[in-house]
PDB file of N, CA and C in Angstrom:
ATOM      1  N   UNK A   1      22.161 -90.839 -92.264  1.00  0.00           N
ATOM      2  CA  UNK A   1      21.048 -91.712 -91.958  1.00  0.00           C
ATOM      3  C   UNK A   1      20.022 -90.938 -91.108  1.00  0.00           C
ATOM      4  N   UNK A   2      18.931 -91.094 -91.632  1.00  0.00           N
ATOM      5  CA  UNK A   2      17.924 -90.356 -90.431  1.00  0.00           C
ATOM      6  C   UNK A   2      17.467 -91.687 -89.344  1.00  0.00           C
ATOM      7  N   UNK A   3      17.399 -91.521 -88.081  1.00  0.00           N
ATOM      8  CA  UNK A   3      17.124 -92.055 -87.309  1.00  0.00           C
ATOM      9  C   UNK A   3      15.224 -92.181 -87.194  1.00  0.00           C
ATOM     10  N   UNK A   4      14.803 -92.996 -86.326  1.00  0.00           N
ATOM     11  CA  UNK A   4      13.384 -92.524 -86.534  1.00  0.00           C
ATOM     12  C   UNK A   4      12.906 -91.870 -85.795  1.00  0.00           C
ATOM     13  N   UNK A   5      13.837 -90.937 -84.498  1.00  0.00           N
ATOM     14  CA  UNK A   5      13.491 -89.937 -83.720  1.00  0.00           C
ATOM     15  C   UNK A   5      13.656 -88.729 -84.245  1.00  0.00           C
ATOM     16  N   UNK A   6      14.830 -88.459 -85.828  1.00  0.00           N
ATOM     17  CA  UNK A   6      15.085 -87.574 -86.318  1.00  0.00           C
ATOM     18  C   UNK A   6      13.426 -87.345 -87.482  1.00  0.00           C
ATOM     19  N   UNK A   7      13.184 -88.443 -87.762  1.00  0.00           N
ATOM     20  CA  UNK A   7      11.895 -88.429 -88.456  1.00  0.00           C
ATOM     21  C   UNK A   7      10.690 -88.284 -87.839  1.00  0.00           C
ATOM     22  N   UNK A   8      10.076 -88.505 -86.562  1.00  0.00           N
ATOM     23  CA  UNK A   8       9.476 -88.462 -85.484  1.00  0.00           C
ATOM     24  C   UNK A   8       9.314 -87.086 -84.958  1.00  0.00           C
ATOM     25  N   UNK A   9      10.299 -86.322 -84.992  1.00  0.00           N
ATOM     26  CA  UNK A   9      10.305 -84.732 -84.971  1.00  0.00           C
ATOM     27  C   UNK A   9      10.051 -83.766 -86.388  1.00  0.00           C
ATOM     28  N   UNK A  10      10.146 -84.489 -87.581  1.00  0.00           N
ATOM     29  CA  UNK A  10       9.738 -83.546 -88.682  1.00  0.00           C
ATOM     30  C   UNK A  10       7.942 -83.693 -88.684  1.00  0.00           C
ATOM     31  N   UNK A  11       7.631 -85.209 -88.558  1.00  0.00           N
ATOM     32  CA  UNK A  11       6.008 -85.315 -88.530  1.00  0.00           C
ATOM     33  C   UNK A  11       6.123 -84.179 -87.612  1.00  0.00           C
ATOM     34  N   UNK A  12       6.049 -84.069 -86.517  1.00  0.00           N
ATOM     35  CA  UNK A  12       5.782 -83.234 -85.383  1.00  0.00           C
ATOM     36  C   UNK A  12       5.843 -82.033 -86.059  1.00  0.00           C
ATOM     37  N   UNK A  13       6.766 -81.471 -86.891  1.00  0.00           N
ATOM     38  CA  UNK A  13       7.011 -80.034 -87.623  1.00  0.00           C
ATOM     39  C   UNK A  13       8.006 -79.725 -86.392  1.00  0.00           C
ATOM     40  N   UNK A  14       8.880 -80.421 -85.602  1.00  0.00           N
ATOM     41  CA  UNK A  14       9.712 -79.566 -84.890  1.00  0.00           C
ATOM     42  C   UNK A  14      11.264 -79.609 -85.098  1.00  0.00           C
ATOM     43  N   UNK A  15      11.252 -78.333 -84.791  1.00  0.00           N
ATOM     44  CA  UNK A  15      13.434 -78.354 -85.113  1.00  0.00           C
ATOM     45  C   UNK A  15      13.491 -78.766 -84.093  1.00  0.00           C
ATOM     46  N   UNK A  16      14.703 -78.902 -84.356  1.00  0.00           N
ATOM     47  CA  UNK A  16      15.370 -79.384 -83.046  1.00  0.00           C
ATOM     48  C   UNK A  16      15.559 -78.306 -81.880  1.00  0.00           C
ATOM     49  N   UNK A  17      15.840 -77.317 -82.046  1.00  0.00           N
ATOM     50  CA  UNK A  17      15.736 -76.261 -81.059  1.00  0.00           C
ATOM     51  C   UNK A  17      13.952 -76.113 -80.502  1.00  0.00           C
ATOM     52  N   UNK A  18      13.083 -76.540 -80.928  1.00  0.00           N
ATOM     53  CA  UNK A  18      11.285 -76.517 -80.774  1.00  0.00           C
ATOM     54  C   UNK A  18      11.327 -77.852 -80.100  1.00  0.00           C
ATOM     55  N   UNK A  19      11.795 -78.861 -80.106  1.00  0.00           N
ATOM     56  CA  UNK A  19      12.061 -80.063 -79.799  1.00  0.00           C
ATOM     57  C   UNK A  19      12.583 -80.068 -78.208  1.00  0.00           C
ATOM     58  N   UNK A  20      14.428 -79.798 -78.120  1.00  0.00           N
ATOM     59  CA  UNK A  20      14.456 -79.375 -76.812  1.00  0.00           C
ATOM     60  C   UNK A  20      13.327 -78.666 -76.057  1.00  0.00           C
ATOM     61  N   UNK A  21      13.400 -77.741 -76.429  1.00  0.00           N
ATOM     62  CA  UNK A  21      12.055 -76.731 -75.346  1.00  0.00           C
ATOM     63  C   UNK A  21      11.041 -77.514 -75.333  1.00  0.00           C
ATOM     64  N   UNK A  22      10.787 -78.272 -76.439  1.00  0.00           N
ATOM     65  CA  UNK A  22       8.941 -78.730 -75.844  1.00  0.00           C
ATOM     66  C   UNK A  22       9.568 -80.505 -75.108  1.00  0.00           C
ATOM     67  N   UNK A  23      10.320 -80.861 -75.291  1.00  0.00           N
ATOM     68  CA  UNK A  23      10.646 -82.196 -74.394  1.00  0.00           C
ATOM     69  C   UNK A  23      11.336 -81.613 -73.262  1.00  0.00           C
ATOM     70  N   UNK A  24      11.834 -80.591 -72.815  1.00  0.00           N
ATOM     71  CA  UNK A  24      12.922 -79.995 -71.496  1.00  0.00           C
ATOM     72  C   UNK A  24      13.999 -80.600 -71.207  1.00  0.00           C
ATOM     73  N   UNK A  25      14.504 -81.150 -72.600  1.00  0.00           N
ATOM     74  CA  UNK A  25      16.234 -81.494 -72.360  1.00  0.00           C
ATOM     75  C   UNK A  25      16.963 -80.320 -73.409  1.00  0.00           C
ATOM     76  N   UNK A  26      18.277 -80.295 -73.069  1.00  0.00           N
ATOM     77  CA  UNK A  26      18.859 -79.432 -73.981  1.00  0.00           C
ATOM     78  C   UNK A  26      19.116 -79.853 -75.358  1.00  0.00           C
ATOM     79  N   UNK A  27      19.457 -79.136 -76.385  1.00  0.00           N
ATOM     80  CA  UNK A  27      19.583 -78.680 -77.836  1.00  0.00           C
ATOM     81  C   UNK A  27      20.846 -80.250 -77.670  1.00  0.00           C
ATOM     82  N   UNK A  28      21.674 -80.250 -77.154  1.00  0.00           N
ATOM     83  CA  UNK A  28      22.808 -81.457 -77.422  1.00  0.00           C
ATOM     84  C   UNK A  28      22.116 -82.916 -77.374  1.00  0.00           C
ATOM     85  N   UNK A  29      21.720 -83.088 -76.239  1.00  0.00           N
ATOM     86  CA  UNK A  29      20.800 -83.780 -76.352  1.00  0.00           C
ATOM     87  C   UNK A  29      20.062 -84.646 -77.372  1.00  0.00           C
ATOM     88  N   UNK A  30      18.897 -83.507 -77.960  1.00  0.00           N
ATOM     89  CA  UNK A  30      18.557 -83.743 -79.379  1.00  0.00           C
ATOM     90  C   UNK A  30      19.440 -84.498 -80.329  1.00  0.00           C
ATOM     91  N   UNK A  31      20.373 -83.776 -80.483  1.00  0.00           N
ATOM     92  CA  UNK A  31      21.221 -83.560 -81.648  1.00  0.00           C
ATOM     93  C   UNK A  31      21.784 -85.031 -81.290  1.00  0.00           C
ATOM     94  N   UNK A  32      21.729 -85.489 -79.857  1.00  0.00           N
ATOM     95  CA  UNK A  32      22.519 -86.902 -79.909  1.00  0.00           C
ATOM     96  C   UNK A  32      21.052 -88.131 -79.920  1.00  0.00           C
ATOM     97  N   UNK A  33      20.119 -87.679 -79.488  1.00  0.00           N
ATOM     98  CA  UNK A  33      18.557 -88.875 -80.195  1.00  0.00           C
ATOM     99  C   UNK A  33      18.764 -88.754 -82.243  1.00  0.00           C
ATOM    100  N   UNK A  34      18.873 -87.399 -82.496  1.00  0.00           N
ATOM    101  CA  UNK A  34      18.925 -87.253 -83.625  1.00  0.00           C
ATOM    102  C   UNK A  34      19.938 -88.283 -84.354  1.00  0.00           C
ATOM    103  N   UNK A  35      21.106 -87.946 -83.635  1.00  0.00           N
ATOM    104  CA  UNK A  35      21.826 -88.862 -84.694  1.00  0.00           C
ATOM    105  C   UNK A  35      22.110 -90.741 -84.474  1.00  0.00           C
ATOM    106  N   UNK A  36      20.954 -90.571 -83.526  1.00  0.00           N
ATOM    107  CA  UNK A  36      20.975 -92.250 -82.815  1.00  0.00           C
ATOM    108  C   UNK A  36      22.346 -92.694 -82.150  1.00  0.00           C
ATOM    109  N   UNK A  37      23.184 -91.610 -81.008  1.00  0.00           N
ATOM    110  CA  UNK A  37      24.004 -91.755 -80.359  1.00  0.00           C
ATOM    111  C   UNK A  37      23.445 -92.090 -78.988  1.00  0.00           C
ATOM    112  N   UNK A  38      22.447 -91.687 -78.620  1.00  0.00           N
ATOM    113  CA  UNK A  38      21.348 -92.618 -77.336  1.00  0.00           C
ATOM    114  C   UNK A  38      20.223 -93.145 -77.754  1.00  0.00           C
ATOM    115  N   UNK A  39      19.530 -93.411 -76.988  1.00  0.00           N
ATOM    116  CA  UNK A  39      18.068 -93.767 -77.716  1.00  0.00           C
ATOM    117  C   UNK A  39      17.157 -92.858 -76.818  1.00  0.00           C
ATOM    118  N   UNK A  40      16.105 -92.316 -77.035  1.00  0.00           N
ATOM    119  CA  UNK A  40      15.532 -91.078 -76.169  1.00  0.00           C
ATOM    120  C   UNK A  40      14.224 -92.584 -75.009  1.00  0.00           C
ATOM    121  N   UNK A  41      14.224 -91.353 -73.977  1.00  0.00           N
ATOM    122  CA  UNK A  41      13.322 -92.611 -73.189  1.00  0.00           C
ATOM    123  C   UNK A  41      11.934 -92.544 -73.661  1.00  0.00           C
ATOM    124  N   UNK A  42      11.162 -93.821 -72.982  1.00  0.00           N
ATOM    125  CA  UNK A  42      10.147 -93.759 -73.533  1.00  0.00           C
ATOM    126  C   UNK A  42       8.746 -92.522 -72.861  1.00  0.00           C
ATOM    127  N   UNK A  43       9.222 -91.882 -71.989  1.00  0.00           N
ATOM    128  CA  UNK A  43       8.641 -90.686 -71.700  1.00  0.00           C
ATOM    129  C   UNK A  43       8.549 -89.774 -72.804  1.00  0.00           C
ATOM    130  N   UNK A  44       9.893 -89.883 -73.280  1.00  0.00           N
ATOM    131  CA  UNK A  44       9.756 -88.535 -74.553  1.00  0.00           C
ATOM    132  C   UNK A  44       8.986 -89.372 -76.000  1.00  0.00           C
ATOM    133  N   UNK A  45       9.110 -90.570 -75.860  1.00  0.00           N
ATOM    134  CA  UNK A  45       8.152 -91.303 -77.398  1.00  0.00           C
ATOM    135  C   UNK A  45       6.664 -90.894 -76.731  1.00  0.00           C
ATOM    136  N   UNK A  46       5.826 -90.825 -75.367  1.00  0.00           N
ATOM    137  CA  UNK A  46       4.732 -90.666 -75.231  1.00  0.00           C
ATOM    138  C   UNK A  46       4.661 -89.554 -75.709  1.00  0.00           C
ATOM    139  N   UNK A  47       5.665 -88.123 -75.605  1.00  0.00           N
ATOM    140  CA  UNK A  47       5.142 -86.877 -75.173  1.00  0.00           C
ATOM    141  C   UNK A  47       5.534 -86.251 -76.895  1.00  0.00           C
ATOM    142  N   UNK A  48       5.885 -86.940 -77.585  1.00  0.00           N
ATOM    143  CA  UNK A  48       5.627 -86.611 -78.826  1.00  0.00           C
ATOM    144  C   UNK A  48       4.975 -87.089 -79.896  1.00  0.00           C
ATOM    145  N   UNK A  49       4.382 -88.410 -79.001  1.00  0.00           N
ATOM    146  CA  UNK A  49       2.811 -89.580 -79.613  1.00  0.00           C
ATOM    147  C   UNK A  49       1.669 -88.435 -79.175  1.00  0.00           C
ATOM    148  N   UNK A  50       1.838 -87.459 -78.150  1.00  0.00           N
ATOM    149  CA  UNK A  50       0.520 -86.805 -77.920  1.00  0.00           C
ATOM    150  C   UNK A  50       0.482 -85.654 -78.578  1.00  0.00           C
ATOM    151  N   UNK A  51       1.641 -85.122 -78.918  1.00  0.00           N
ATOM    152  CA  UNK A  51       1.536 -84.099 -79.751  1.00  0.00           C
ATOM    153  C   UNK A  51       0.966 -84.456 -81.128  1.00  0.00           C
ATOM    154  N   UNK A  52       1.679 -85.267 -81.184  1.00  0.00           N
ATOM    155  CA  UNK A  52       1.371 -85.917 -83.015  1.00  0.00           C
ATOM    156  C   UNK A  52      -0.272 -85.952 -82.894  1.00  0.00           C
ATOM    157  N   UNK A  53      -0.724 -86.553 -81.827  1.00  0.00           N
ATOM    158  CA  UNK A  53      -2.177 -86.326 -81.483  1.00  0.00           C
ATOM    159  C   UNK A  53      -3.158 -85.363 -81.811  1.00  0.00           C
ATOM    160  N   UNK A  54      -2.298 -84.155 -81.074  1.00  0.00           N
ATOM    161  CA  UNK A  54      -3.073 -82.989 -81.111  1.00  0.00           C
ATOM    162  C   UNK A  54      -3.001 -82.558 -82.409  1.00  0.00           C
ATOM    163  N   UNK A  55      -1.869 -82.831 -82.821  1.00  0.00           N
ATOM    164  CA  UNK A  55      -1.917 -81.890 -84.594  1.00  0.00           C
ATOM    165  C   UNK A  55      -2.867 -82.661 -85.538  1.00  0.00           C
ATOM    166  N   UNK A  56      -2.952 -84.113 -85.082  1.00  0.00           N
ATOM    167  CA  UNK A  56      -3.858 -84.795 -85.769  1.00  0.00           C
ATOM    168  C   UNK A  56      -5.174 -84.258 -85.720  1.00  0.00           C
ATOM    169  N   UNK A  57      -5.902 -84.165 -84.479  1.00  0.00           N
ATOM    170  CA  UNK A  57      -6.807 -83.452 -84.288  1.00  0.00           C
ATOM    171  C   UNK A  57      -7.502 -82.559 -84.653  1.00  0.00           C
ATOM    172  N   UNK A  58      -6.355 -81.810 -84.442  1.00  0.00           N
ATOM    173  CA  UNK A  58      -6.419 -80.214 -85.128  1.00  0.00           C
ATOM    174  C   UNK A  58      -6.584 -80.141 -86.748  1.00  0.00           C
ATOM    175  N   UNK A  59      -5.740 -80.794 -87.139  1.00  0.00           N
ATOM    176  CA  UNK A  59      -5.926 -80.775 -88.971  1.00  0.00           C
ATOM    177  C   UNK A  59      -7.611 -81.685 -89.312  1.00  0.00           C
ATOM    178  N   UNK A  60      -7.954 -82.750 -88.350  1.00  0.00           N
ATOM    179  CA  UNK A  60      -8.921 -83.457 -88.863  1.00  0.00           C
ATOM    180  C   UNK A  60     -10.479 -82.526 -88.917  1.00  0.00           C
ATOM    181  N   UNK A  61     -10.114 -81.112 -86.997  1.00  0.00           N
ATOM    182  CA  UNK A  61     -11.421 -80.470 -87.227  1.00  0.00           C
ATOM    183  C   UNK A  61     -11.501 -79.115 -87.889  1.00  0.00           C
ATOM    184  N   UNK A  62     -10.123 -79.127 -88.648  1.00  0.00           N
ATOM    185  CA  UNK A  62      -9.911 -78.204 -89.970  1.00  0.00           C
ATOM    186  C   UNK A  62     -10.642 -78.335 -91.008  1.00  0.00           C
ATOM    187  N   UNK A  63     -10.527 -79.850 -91.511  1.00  0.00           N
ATOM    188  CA  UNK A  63     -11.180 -80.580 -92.239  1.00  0.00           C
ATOM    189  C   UNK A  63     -12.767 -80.630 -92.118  1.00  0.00           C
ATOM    190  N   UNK A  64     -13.160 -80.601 -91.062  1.00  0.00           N
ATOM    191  CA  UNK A  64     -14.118 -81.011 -90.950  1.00  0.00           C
ATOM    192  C   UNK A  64     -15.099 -79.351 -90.532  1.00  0.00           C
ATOM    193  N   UNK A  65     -14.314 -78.317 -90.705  1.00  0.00           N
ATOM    194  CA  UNK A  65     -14.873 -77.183 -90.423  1.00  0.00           C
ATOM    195  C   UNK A  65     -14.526 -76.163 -91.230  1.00  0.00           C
ATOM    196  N   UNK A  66     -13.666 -76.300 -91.984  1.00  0.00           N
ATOM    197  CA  UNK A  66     -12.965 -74.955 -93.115  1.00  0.00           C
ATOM    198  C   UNK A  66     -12.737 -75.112 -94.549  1.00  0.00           C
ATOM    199  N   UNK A  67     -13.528 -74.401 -95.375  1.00  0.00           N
ATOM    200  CA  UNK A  67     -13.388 -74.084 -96.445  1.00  0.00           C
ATOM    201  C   UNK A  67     -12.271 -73.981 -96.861  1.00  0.00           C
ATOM    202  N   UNK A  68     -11.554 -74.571 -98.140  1.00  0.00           N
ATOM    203  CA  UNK A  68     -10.296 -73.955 -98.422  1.00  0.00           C
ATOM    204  C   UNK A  68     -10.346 -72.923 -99.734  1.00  0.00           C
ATOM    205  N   UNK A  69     -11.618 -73.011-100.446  1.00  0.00           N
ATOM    206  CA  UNK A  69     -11.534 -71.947-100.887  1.00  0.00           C
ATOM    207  C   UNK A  69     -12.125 -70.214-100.178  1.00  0.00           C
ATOM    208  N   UNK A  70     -12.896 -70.481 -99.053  1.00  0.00           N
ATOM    209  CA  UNK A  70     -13.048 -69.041 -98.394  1.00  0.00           C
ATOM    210  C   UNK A  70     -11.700 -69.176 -97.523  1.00  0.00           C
ATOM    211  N   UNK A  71     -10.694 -69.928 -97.675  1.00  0.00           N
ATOM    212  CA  UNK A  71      -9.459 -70.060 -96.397  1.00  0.00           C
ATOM    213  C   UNK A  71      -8.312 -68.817 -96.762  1.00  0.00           C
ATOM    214  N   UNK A  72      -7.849 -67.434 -95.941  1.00  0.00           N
ATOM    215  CA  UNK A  72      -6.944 -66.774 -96.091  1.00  0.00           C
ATOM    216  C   UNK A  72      -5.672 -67.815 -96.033  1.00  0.00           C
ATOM    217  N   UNK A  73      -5.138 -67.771 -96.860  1.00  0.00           N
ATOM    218  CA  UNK A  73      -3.778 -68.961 -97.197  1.00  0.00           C
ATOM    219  C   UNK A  73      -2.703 -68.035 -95.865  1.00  0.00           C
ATOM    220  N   UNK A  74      -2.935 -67.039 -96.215  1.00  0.00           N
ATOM    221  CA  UNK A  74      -1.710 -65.950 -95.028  1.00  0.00           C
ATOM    222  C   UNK A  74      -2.005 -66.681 -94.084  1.00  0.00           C
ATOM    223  N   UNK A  75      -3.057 -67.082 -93.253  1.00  0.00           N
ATOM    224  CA  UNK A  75      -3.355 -67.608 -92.002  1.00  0.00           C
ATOM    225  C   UNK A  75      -3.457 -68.462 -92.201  1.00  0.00           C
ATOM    226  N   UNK A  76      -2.516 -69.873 -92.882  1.00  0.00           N
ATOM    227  CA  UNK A  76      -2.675 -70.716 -93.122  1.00  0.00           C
ATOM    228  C   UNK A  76      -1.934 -71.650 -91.580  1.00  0.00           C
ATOM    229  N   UNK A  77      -0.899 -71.085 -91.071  1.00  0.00           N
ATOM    230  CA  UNK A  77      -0.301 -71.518 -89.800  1.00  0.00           C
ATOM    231  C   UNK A  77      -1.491 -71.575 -88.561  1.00  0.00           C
ATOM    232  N   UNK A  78      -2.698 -70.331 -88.699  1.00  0.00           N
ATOM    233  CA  UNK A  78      -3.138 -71.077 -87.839  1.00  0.00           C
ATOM    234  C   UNK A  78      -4.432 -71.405 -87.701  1.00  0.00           C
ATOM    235  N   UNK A  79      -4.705 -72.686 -88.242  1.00  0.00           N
ATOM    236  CA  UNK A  79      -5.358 -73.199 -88.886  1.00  0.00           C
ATOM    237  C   UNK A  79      -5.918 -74.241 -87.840  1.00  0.00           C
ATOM    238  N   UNK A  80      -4.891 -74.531 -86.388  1.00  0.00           N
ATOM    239  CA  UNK A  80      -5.587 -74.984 -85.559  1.00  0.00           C
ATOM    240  C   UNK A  80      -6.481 -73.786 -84.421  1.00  0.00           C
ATOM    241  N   UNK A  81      -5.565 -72.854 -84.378  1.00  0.00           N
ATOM    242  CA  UNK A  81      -6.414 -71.898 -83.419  1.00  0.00           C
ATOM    243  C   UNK A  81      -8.002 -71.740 -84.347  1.00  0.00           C
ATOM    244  N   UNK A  82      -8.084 -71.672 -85.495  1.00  0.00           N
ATOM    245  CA  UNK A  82      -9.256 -71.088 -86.247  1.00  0.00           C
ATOM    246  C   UNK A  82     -10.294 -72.682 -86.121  1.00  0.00           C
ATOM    247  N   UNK A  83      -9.524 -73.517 -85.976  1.00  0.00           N
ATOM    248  CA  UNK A  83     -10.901 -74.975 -85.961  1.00  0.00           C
ATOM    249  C   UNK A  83     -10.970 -75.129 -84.372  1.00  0.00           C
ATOM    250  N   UNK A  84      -9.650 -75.355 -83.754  1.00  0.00           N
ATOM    251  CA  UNK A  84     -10.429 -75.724 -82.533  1.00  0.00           C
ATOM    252  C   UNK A  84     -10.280 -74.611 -81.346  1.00  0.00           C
ATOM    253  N   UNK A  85     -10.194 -73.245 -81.917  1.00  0.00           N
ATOM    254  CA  UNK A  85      -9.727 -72.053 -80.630  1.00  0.00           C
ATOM    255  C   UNK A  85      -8.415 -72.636 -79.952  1.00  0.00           C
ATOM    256  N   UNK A  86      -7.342 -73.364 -80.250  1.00  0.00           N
ATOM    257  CA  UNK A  86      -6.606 -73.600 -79.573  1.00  0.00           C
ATOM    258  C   UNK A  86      -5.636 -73.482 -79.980  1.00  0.00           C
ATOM    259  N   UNK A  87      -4.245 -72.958 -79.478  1.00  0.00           N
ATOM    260  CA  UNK A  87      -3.050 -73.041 -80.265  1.00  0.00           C
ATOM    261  C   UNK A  87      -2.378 -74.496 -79.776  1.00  0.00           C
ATOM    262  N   UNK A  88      -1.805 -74.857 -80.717  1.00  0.00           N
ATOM    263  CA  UNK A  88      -1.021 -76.146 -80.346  1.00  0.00           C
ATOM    264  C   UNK A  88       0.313 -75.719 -79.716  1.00  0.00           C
ATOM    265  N   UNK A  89       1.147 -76.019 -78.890  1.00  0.00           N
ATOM    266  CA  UNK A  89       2.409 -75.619 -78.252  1.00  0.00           C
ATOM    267  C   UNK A  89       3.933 -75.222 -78.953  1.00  0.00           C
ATOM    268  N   UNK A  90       3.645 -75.267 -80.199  1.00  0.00           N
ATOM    269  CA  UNK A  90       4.693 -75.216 -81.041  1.00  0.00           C
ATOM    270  C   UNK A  90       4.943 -74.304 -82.154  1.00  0.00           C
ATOM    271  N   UNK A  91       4.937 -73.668 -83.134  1.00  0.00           N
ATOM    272  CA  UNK A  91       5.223 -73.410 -84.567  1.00  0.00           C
ATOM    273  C   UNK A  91       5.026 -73.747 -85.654  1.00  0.00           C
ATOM    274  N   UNK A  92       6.178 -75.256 -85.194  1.00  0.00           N
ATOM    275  CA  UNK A  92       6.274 -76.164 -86.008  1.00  0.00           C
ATOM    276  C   UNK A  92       5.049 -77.119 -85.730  1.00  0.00           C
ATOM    277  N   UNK A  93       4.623 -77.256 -84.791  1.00  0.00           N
ATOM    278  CA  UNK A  93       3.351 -78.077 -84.663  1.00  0.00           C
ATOM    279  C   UNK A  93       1.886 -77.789 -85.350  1.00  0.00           C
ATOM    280  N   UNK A  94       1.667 -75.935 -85.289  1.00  0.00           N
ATOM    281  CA  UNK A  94       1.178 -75.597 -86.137  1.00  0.00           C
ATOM    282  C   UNK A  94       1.108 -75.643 -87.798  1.00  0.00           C
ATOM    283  N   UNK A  95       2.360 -75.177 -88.028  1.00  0.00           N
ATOM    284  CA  UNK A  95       2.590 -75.808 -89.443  1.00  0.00           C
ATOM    285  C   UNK A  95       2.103 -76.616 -89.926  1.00  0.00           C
ATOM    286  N   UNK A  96       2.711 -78.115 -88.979  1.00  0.00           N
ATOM    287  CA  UNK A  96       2.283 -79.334 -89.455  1.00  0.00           C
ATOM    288  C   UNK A  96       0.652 -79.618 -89.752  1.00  0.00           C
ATOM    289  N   UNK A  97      -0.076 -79.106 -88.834  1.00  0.00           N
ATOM    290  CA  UNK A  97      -1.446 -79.080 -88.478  1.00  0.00           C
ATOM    291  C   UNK A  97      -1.629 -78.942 -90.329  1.00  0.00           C
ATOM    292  N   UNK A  98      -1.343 -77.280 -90.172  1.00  0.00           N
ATOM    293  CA  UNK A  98      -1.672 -76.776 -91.249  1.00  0.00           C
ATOM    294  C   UNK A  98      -1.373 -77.755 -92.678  1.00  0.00           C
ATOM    295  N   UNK A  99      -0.367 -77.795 -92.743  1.00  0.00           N
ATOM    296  CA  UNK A  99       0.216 -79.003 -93.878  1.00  0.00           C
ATOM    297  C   UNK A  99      -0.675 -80.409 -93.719  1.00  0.00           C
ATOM    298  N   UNK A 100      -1.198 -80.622 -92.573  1.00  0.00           N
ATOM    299  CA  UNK A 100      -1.784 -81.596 -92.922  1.00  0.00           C
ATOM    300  C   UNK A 100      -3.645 -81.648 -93.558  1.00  0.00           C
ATOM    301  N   UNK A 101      -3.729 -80.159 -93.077  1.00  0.00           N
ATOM    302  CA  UNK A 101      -5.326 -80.184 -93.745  1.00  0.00           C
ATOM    303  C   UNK A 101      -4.805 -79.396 -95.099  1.00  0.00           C
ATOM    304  N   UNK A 102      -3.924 -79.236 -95.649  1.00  0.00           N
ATOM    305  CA  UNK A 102      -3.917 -78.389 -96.598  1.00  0.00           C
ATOM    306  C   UNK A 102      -3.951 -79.993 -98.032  1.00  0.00           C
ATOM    307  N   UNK A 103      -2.771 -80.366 -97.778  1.00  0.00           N
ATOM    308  CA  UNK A 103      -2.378 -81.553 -98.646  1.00  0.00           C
ATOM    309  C   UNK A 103      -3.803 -82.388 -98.693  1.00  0.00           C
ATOM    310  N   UNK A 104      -4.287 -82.402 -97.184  1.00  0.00           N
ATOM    311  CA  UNK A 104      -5.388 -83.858 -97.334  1.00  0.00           C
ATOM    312  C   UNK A 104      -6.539 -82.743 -98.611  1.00  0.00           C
ATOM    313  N   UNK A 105      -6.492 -81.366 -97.723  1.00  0.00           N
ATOM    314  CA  UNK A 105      -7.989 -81.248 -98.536  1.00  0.00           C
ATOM    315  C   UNK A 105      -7.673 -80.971-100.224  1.00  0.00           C
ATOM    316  N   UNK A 106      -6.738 -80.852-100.584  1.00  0.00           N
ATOM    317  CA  UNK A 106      -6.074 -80.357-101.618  1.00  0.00           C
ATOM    318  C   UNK A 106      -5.944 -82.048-103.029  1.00  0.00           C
ATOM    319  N   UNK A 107      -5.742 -83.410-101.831  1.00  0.00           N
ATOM    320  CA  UNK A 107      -5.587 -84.270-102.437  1.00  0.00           C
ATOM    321  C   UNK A 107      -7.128 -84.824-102.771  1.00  0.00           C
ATOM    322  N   UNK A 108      -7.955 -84.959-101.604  1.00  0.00           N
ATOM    323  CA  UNK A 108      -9.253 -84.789-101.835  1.00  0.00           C
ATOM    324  C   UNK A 108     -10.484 -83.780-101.111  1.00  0.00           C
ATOM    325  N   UNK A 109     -10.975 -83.167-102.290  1.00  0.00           N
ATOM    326  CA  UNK A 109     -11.518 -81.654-102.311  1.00  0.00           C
ATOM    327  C   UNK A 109     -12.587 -82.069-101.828  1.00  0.00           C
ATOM    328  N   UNK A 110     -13.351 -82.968-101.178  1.00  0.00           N
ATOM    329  CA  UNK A 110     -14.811 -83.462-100.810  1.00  0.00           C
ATOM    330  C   UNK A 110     -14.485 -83.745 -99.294  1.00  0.00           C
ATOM    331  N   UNK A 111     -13.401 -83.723 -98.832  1.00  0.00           N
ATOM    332  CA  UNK A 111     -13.249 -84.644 -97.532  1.00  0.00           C
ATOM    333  C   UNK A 111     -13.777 -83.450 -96.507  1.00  0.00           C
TER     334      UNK A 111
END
């Protein structure tokens, strides 16, 4: 069963090892929100509502600033440093960024 904290961390683009480190509890931890053996507090639902934020952000002034056909696909991860000069705190957060202006602009080529 996926839990919706286990789903809550893939939007995010984070493993679970990217997860510990960016919330500052350990890897077990996780693995016990993950499998809905606690419920995580609501400190950690803010602090991964703001991330989800930032990647939102980031993919929307992708969108709103980058070509995908002049776009090097290799540098497709960082796709938030290139719209807003900023790296997002993660990897996987990047990714996601990326995945999310890729699919949107890909689903519609005008946006």
């Amino acid at each position: 069963m996926t839990t919706v904290f286990k789903a809550a961390l893939g939007v995010c683009g984070l493993s679970q090892q990217e997860a510990a480190d960016f919330l500052g509890v350990a890897l077990p931890t996780i693995k016990d929100w993950c499998r809905g053996s606690f419920a995580p507090p609501t400190g950690v639902w803010q602090m991964l509502a703001g991330l989800y934020d930032q990647i939102d952000n980031a993919a929307q002034s992708a969108l709103d600033t980058l070509e995908i056909e002049n776009f090097d696909r290799r540098a497709m991860n960082d796709v938030a440093i290139m719209s807003t000069g900023e790296k997002l705190p993660t990897d996987g957060a990047q990714a996601a960024a990326a995945a999310i202006f890729l699919l949107t602009r890909l689903h519609d080529p005008l946006r």
